[in-house]
C-alpha atoms as a PDB file:
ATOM      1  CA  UNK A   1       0.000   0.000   0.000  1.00  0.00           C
ATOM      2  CA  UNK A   2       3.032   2.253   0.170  1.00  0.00           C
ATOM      3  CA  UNK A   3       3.428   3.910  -3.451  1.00  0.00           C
ATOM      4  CA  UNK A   4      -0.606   5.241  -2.636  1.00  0.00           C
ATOM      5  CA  UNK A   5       0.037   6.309   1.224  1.00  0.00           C
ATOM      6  CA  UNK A   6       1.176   9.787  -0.682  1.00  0.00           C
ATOM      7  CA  UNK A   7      -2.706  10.437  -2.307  1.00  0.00           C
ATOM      8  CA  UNK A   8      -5.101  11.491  -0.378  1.00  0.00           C
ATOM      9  CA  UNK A   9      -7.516   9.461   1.481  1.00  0.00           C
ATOM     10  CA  UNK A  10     -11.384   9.777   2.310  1.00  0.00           C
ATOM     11  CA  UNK A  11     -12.289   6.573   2.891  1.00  0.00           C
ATOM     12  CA  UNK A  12     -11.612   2.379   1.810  1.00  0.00           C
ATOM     13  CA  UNK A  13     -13.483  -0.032   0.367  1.00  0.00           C
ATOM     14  CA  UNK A  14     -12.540  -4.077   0.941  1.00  0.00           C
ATOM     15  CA  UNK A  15     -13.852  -6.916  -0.893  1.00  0.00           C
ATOM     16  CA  UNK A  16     -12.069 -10.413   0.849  1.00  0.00           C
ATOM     17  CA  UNK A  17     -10.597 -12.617  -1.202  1.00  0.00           C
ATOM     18  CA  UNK A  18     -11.660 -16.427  -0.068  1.00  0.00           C
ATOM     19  CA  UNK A  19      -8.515 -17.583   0.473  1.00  0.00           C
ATOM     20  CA  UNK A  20      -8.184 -16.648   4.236  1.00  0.00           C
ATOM     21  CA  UNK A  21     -11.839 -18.384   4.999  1.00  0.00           C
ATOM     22  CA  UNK A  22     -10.369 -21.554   6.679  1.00  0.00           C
ATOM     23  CA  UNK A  23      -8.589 -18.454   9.363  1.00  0.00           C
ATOM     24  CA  UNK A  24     -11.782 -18.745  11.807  1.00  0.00           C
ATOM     25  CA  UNK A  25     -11.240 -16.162  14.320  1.00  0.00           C
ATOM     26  CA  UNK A  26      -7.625 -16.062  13.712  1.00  0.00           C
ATOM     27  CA  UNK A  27      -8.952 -13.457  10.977  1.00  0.00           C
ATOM     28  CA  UNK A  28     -10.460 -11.073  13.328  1.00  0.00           C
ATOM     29  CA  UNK A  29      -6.622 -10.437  14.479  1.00  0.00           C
ATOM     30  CA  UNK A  30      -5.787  -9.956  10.433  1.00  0.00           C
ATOM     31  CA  UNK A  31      -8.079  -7.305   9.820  1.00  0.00           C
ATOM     32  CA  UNK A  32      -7.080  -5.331  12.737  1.00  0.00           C
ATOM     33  CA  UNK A  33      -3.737  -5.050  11.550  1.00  0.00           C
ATOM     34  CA  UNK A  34      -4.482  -4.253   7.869  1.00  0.00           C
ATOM     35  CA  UNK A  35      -7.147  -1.727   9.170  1.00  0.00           C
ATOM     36  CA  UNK A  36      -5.022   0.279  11.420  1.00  0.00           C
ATOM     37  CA  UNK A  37      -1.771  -0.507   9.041  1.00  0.00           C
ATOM     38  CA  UNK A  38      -3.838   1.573   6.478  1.00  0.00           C
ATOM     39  CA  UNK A  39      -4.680   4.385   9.253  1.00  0.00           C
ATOM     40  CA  UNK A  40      -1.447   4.755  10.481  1.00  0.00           C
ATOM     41  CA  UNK A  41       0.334   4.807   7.365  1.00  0.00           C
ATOM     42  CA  UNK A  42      -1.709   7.980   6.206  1.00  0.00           C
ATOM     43  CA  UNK A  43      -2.192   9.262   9.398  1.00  0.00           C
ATOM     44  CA  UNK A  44      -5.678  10.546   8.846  1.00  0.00           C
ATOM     45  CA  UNK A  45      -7.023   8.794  11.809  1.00  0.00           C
ATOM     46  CA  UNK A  46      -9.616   5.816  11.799  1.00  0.00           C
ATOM     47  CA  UNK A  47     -10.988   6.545   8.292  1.00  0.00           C
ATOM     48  CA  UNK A  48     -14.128   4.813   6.752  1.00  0.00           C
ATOM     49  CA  UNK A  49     -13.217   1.063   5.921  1.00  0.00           C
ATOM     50  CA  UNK A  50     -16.241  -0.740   4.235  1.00  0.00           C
ATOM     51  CA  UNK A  51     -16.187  -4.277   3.091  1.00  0.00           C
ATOM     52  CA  UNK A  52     -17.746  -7.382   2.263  1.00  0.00           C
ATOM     53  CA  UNK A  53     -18.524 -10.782   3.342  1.00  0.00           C
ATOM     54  CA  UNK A  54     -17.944 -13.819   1.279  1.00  0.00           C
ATOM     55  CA  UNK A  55     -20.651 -15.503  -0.439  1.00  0.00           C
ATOM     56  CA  UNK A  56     -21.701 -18.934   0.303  1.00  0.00           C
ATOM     57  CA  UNK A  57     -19.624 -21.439  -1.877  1.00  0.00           C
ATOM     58  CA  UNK A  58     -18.939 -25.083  -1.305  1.00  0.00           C
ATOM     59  CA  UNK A  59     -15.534 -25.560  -0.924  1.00  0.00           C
ATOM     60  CA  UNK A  60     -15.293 -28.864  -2.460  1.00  0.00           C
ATOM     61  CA  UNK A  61     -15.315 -31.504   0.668  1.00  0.00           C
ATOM     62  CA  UNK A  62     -14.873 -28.772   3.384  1.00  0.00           C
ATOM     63  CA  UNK A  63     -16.885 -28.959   6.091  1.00  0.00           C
ATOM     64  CA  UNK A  64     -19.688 -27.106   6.334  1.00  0.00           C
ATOM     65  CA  UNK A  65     -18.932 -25.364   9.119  1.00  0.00           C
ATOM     66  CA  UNK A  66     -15.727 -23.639   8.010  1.00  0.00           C
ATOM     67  CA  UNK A  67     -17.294 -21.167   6.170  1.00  0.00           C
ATOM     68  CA  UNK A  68     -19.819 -19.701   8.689  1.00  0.00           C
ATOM     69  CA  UNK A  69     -16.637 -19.646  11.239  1.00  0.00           C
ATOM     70  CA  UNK A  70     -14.733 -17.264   9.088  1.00  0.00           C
ATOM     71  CA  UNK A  71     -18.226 -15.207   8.155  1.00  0.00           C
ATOM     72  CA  UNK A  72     -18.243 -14.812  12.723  1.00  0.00           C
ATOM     73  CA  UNK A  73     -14.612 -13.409  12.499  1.00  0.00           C
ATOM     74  CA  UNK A  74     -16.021 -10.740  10.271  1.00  0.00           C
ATOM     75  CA  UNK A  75     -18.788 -10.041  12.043  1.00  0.00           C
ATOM     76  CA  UNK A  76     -16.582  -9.536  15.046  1.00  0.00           C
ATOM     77  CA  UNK A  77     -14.098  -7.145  12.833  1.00  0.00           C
ATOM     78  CA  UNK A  78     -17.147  -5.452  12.040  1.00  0.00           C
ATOM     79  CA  UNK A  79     -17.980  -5.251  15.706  1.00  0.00           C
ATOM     80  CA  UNK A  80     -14.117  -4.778  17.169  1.00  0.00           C
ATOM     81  CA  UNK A  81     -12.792  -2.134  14.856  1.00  0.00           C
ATOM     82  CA  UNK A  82     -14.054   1.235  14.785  1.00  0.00           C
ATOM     83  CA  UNK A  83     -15.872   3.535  11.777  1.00  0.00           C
ATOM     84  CA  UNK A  84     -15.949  -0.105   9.810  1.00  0.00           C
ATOM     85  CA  UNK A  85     -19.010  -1.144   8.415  1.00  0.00           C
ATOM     86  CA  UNK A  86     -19.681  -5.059   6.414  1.00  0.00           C
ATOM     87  CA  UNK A  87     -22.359  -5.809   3.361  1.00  0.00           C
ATOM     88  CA  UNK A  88     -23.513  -9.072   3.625  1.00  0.00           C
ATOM     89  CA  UNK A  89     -23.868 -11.091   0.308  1.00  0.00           C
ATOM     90  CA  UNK A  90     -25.624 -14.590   1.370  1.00  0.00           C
ATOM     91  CA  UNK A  91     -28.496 -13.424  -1.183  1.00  0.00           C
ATOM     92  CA  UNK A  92     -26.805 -12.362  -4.309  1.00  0.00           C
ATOM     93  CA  UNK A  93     -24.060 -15.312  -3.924  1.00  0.00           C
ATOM     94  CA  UNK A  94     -23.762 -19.024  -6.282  1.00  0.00           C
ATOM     95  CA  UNK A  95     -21.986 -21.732  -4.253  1.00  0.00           C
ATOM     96  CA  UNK A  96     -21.239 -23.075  -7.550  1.00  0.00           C
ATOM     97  CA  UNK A  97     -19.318 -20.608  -8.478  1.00  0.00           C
ATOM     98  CA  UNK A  98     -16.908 -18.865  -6.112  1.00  0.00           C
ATOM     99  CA  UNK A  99     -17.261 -15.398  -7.942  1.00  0.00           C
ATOM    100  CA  UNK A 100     -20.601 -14.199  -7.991  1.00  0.00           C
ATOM    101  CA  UNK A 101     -21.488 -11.978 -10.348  1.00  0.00           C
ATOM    102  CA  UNK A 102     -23.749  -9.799  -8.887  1.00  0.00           C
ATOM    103  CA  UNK A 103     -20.722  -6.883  -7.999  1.00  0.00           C
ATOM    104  CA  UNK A 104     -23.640  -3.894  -9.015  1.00  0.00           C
ATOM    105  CA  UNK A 105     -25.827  -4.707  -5.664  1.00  0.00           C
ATOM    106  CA  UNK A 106     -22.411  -5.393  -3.866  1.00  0.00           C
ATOM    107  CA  UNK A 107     -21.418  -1.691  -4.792  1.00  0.00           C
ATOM    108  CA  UNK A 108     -24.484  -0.595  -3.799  1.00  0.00           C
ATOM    109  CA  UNK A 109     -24.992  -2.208  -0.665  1.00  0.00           C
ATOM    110  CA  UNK A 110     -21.174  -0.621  -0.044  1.00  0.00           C
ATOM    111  CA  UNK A 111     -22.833   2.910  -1.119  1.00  0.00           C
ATOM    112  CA  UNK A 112     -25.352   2.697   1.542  1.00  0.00           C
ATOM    113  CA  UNK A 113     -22.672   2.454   4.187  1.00  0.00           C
ATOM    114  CA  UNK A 114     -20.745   5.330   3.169  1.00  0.00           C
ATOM    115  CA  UNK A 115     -24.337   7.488   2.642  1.00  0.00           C
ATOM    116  CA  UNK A 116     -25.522   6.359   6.303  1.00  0.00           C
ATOM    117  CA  UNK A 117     -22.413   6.954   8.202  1.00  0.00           C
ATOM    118  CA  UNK A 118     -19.755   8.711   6.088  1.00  0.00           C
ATOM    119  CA  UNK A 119     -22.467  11.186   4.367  1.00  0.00           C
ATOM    120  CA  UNK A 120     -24.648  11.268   7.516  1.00  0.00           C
ATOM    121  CA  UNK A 121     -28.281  10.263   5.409  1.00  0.00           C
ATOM    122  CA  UNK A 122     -30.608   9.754   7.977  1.00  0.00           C
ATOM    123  CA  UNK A 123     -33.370   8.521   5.622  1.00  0.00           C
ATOM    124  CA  UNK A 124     -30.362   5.681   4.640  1.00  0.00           C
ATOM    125  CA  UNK A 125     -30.194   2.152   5.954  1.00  0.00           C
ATOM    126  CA  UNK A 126     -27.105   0.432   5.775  1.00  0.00           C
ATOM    127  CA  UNK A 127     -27.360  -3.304   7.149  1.00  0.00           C
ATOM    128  CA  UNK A 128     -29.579  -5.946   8.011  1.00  0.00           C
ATOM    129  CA  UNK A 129     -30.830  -7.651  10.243  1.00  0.00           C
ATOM    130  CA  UNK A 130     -28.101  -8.188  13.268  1.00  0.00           C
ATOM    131  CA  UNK A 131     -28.915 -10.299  16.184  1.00  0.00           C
ATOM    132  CA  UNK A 132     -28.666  -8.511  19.465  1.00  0.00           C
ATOM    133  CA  UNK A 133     -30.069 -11.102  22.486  1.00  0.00           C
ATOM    134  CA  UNK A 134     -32.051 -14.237  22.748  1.00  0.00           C
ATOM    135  CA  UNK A 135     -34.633 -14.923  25.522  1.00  0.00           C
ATOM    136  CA  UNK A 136     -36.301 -18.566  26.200  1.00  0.00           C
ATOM    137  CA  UNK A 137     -39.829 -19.004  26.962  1.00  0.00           C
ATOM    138  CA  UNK A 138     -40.314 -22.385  27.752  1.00  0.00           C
ATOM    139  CA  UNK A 139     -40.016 -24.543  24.818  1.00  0.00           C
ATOM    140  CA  UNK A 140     -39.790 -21.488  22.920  1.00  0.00           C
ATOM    141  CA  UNK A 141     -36.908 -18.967  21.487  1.00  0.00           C
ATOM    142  CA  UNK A 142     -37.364 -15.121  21.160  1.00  0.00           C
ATOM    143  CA  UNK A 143     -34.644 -13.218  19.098  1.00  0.00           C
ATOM    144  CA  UNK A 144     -34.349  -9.963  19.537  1.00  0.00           C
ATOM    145  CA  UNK A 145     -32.387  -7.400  16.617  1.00  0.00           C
ATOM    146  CA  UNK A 146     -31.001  -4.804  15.423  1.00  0.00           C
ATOM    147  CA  UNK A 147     -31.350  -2.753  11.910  1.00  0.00           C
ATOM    148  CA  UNK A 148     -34.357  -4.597  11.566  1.00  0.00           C
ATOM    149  CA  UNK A 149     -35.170  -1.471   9.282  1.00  0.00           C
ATOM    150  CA  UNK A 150     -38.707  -1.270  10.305  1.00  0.00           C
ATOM    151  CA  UNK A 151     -39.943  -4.752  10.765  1.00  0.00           C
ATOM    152  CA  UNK A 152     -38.421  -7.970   8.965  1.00  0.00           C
ATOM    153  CA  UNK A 153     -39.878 -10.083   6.466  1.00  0.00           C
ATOM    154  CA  UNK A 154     -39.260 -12.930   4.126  1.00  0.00           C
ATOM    155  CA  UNK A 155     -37.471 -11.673   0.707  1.00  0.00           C
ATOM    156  CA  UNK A 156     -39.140 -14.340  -1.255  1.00  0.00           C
ATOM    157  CA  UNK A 157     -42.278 -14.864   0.734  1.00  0.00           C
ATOM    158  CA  UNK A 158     -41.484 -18.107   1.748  1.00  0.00           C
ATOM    159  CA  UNK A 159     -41.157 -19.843   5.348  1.00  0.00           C
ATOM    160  CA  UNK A 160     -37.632 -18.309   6.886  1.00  0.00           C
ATOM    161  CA  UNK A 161     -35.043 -20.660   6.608  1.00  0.00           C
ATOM    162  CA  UNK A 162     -31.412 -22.012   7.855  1.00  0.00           C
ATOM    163  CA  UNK A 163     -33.255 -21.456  11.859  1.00  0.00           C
ATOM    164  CA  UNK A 164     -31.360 -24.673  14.025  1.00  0.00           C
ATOM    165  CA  UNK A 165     -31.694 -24.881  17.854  1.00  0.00           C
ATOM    166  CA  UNK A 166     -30.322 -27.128  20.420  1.00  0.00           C
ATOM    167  CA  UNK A 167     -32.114 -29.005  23.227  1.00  0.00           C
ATOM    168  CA  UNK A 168     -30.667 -28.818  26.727  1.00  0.00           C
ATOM    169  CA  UNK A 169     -30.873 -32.664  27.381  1.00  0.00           C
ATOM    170  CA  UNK A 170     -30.539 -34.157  24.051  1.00  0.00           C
ATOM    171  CA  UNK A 171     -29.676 -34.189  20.530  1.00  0.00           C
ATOM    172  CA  UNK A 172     -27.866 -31.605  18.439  1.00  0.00           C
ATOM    173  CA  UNK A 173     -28.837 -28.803  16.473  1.00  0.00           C
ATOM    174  CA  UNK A 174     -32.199 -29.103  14.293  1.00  0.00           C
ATOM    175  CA  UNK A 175     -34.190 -26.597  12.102  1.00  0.00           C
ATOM    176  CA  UNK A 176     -36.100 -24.309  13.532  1.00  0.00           C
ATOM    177  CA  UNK A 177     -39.393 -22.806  12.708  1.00  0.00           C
ATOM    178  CA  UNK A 178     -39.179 -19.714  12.504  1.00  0.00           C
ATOM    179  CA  UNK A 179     -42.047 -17.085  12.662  1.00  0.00           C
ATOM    180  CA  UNK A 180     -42.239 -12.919  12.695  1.00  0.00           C
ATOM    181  CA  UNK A 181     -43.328 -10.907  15.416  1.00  0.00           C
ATOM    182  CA  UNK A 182     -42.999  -7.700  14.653  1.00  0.00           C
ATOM    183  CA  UNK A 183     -39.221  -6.292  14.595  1.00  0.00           C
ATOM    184  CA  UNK A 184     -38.460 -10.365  16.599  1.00  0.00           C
ATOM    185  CA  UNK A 185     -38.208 -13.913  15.906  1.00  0.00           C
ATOM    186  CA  UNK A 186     -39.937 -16.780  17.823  1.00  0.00           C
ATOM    187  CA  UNK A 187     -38.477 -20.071  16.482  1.00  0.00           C
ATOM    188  CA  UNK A 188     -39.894 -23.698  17.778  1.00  0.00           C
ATOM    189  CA  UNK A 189     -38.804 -27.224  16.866  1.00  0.00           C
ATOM    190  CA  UNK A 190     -40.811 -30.250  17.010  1.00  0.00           C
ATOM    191  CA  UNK A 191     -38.595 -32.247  19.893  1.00  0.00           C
ATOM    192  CA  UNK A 192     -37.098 -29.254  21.365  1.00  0.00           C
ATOM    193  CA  UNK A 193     -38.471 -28.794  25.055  1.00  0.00           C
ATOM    194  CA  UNK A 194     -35.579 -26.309  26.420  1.00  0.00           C
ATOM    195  CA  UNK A 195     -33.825 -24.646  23.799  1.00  0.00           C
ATOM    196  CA  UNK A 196     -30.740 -23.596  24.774  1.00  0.00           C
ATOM    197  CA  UNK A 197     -28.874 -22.003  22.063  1.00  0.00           C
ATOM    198  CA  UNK A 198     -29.534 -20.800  18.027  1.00  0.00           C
ATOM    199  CA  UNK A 199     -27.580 -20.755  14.945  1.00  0.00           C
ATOM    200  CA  UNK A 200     -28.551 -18.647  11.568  1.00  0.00           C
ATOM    201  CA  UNK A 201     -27.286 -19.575   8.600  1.00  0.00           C
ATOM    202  CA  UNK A 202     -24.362 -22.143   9.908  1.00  0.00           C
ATOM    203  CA  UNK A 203     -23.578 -23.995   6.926  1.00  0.00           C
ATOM    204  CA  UNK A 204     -21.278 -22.857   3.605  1.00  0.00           C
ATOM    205  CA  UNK A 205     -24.312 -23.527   1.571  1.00  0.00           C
ATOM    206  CA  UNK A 206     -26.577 -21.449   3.671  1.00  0.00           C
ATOM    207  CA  UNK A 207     -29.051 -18.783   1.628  1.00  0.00           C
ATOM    208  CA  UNK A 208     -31.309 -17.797   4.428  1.00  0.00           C
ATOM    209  CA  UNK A 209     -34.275 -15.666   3.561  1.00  0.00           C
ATOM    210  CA  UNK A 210     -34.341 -13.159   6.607  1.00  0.00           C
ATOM    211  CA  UNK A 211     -34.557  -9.647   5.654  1.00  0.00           C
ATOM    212  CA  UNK A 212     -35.555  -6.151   6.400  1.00  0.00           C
ATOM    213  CA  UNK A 213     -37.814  -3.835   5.170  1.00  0.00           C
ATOM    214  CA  UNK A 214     -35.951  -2.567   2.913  1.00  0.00           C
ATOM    215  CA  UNK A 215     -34.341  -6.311   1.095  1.00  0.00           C
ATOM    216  CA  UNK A 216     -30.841  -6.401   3.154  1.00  0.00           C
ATOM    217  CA  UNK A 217     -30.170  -9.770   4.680  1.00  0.00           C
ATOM    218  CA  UNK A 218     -29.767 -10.670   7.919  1.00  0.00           C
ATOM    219  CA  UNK A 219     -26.301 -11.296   9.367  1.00  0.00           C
ATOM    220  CA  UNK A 220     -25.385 -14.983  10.270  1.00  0.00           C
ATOM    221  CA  UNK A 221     -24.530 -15.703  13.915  1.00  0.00           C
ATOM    222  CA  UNK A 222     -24.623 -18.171  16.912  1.00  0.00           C
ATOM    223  CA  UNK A 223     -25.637 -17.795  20.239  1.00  0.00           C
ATOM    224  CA  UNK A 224     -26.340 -19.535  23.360  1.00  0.00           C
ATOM    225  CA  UNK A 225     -24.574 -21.936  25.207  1.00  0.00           C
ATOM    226  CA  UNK A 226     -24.266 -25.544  23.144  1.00  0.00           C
ATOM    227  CA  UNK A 227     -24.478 -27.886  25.499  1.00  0.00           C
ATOM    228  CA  UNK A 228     -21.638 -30.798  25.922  1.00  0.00           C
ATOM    229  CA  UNK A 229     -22.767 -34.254  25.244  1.00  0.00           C
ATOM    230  CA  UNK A 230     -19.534 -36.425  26.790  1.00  0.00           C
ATOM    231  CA  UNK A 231     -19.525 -40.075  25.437  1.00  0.00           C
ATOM    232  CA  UNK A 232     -20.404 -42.327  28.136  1.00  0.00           C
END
């Protein structure tokens, strides 16, 4: 980045490249260094930095989990870094092909970050749907978010998808249903009495169809506490 440090600087734009998606958390370290590399080489101070998270892909025989790993680490970055903002792509990706082609709604997914908080557009929204806190009642689990832009919805009108929780006493992780109360989530499963934790979108394939108001996905995650099942 050195020959550019002498131009001027308003703000940066990131797209990841997949080859650091096996990283896991590891990354979150990665892009704190590039980030404030890039601010302290042209001294400007902590600068816009906008970027992207990888689409869904399938990695040949990776496991599935991988991928939704390294999409946490960004989240975090996203979380951990100051004045950064991340578009999420798991609409507009094709795990067959591991460069999607849809770069116009990338760009202007990117725009809306830089209008909401570099430009100051109040009338703007810039992200998602980004889980905030979970609450259990009974067999039931209520997710709570933020940017839910006004209420969220299904982009294709179908049942929400890519929902798993996890029973207290037994079993792993199994899909969810999912339903919309206003600006929240209330997910079930049939065999679940005391769900204990939730995942969104945990697999590489994953094309969930949580949205907002306004057609921006939701942003994967985990939470809870997973229960350990030791082998007896």
């Amino acid at each position: 980045i050195h020959p550019l440090v002498r131009f001027g600087i308003r703000g940066a734009i990131w797209y990841q490249g997949e080859a650091n998606q096996p990283d896991g958390m590891e990354y979150l370290d990665k892009m704190k260094a590039l980030v404030g590399g890039w601010r302290g080489a042209w001294g400007e101070g902590d600068f816009p930095f906008y970027y992207v998270q990888i689409a869904p892909y399938e990695y040949d025989n990776e496991p599935s989990h991988i991928l939704p790993g390294f999409w946490e680490a960004q989240t975090a970055a996203m979380r951990a870094i100051p004045n950064t903002g991340m578009v999420v792509t798991t609409d507009i990706g094709d795990p067959k092909n591991i460069h999607p082609r849809n770069k116009q709604e990338v760009g202007r997914r990117l725009a809306l970050w830089a209008l909401a908080k570099t430009y100051g557009r109040q009338d703007v929204v810039c992200s998602g749907p980004t889980f905030q806190s979970l609450k259990t009642e009974g067999s039931k689990v209520r997710l709570h978010f933020d940017n839910s832009g006004g209420g969220l919805v299904s982009r294709d009108g179908k049942p929400l998808s890519n929902f798993e929780v996890v029973d207290r006493d037994r079993g792993g992780f199994v899909p969810a249903t999912a339903i919309i109360d206003g600006e929240q989530l209330v997910l079930s499963a049939d065999g679940v009495a005391n769900p204990v934790a939730v995942r969104f979108a945990w697999n590489k394939l994953a094309e969930p169809n949580l949205a907002n108001r306004q057609g921006l996905p939701a942003v994967p995650f985990h939470a809870g506490e997973v229960p350990r099942r030791d082998a007896l």
